[in-house]
Protein backbone atom coordinates (compact mmCIF):
# COMPACT_ATOMS: atom_id res chain seq x y z
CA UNK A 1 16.49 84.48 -24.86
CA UNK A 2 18.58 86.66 -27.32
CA UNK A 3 18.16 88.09 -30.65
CA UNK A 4 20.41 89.49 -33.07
CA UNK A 5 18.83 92.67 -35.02
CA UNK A 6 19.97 94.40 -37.76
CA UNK A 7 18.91 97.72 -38.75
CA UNK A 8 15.66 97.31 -36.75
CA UNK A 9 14.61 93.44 -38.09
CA UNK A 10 15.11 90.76 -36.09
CA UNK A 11 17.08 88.47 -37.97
CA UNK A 12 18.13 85.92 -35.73
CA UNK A 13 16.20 84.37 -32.27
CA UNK A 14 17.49 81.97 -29.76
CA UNK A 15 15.45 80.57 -26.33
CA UNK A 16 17.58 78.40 -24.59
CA UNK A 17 15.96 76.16 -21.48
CA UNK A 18 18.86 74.18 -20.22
CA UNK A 19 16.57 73.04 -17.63
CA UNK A 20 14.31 71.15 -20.23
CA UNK A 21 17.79 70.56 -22.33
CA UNK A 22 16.42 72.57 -25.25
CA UNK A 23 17.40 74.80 -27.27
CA UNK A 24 15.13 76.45 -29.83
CA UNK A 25 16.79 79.05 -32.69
CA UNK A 26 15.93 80.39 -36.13
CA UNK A 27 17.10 82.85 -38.74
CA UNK A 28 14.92 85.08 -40.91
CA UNK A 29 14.02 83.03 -43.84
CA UNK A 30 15.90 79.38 -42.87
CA UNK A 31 13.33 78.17 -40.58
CA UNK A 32 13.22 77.33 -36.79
CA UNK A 33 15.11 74.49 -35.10
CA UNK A 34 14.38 72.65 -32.04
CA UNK A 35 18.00 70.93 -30.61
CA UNK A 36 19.28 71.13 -34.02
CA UNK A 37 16.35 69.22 -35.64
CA UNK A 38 13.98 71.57 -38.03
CA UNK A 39 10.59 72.75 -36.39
CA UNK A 40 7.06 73.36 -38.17
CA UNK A 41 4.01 73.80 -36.64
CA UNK A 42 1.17 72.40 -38.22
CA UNK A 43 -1.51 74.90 -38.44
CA UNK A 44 -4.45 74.85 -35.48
CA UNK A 45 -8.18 74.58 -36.03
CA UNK A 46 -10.28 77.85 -36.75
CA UNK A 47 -13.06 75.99 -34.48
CA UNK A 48 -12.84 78.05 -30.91
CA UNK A 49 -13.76 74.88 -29.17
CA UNK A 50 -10.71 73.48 -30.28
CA UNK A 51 -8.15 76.02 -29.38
CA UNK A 52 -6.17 76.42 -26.29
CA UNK A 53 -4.48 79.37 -25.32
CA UNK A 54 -3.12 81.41 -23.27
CA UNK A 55 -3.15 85.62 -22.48
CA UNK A 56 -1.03 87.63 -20.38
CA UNK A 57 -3.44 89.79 -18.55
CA UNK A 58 -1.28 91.40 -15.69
CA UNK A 59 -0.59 94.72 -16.85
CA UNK A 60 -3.79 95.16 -18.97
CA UNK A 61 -6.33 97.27 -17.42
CA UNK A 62 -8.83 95.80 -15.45
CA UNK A 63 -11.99 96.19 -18.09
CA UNK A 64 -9.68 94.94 -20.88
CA UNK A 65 -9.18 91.96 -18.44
CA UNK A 66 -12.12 91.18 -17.81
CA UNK A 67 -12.83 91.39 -21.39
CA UNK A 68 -10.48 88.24 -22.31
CA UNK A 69 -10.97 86.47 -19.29
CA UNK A 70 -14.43 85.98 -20.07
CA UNK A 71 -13.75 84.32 -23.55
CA UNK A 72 -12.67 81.48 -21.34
CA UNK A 73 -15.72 78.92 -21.87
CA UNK A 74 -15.16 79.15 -25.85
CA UNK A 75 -11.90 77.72 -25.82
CA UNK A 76 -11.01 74.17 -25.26
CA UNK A 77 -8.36 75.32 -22.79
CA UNK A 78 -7.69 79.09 -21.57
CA UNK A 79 -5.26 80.23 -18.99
CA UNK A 80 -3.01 82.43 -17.80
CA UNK A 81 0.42 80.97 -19.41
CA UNK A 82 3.34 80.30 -17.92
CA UNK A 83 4.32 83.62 -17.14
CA UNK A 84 7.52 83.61 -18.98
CA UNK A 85 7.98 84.02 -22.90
CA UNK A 86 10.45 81.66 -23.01
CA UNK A 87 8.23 79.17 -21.64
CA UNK A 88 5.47 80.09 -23.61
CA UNK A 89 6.90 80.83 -27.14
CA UNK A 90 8.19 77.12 -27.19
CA UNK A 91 4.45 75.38 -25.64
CA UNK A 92 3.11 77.38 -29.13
CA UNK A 93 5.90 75.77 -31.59
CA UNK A 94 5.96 72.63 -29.89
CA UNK A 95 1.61 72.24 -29.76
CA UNK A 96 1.05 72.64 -26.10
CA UNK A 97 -0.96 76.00 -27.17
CA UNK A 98 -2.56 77.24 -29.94
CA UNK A 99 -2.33 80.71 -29.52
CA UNK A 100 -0.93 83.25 -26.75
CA UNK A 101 -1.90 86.62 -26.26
CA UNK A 102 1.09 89.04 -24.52
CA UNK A 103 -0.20 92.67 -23.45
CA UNK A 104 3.37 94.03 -22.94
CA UNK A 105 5.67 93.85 -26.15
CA UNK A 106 9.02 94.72 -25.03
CA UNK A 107 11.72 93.09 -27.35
CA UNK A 108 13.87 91.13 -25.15
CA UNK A 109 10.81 89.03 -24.27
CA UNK A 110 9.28 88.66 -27.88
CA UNK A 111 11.89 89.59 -30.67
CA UNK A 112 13.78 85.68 -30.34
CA UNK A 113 9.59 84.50 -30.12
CA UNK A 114 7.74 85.62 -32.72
CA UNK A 115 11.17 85.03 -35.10
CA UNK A 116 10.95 81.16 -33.76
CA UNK A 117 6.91 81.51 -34.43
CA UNK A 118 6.66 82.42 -37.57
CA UNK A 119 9.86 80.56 -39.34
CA UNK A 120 7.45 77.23 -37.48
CA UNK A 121 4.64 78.25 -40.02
CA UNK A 122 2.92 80.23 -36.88
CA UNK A 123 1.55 83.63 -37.20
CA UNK A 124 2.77 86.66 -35.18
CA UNK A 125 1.16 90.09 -35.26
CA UNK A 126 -0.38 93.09 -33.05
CA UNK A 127 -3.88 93.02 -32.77
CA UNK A 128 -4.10 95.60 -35.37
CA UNK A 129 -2.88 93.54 -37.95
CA UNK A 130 0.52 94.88 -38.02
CA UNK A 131 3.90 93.20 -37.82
CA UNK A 132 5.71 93.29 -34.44
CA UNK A 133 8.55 94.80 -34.62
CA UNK A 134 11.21 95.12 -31.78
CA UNK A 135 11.54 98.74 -31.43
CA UNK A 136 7.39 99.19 -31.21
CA UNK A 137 6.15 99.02 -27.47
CA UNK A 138 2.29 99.39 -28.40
CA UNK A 139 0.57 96.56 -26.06
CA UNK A 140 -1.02 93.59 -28.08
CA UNK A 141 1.15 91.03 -29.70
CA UNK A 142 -0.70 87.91 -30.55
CA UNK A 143 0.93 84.91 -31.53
CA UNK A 144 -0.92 81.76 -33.11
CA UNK A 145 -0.69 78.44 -35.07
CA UNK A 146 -1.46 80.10 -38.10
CA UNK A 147 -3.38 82.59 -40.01
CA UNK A 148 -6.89 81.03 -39.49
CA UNK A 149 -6.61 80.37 -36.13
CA UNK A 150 -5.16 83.94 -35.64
CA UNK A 151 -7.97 85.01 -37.39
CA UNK A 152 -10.26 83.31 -35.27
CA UNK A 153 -9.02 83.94 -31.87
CA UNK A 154 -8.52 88.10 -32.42
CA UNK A 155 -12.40 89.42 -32.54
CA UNK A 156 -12.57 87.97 -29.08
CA UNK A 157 -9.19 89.18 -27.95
CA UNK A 158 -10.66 92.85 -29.10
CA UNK A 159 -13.96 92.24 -27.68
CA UNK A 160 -15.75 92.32 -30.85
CA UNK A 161 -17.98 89.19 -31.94
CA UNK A 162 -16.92 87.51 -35.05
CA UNK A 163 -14.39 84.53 -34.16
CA UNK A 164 -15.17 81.12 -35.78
CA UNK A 165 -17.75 79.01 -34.59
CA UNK A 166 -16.97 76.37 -31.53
């Protein structure tokens, strides 16, 4: 993974996985490309039931943990993710997932990702509501196929009732 950043904004985002041959890379405002062809994601569902995902829950504390794990049974498919951004960032634009929750933010593991995310249509913000931004180590980043299913999937992530109905 690399990123270029000027003056604080991540303007540029690679991920490179030789071992899959792949290489995914965008620039603020021209989109995201997968091996030199253009990438969208197509929005995901709002419907819970329909949504898999994915949260990083190692360095969360252990009631917080809990917390998300036990939104398992609404999703169609919950996990633990790859453990790897690189990994995961791509299973989001490609449609593997439809959302992935990371605790820790630190910007060589999510600057090139949520770039890539949102030029694919995706959505990419704190659980606050806030843009990420590389120089910001707050935990919470959640990343999503789009702004309903963001919407959807963050009550739960914050432990308050109010995501879509499965």
């Amino acid at each position: 993974m690399a990123t270029l950043v000027r003056d604080g904004r991540t303007v540029a985002g690679w991920i490179v996985r030789p071992a899959d041959d792949l290489v995914y890379e965008a620039e603020s405002g021209s989109g995201a490309w997968r091996n030199g062809v253009r990438v969208r994601r197509a929005p995901a569902s709002a419907r819970l039931a329909q949504l898999r995902g994915a949260a990083y829950t190692r360095f969360m504390d252990p009631a917080t943990r809990a917390r998300i794990r036990a939104t398992a049974p609404q999703f169609a498919k919950f996990g633990r993710g790859a453990s790897c951004a690189g990994v995961d960032y791509p299973r989001l634009i490609d449609g593997e997932l439809d959302f992935v929750l990371f605790w820790r933010t630190l910007p060589w593991d999510h600057a090139a990702g949520t770039l890539l995310v949102t030029e694919a249509g995706g959505t990419a913000r704190r659980l606050d509501g806030a843009a990420y931004h590389c120089g910001d180590a707050e935990p919470g980043l959640l990343n999503a196929a789009g702004d309903a299913c963001w919407q959807a999937v963050r009550p739960l992530m914050l432990g308050r009732p109010g995501g879509c109905e499965s």
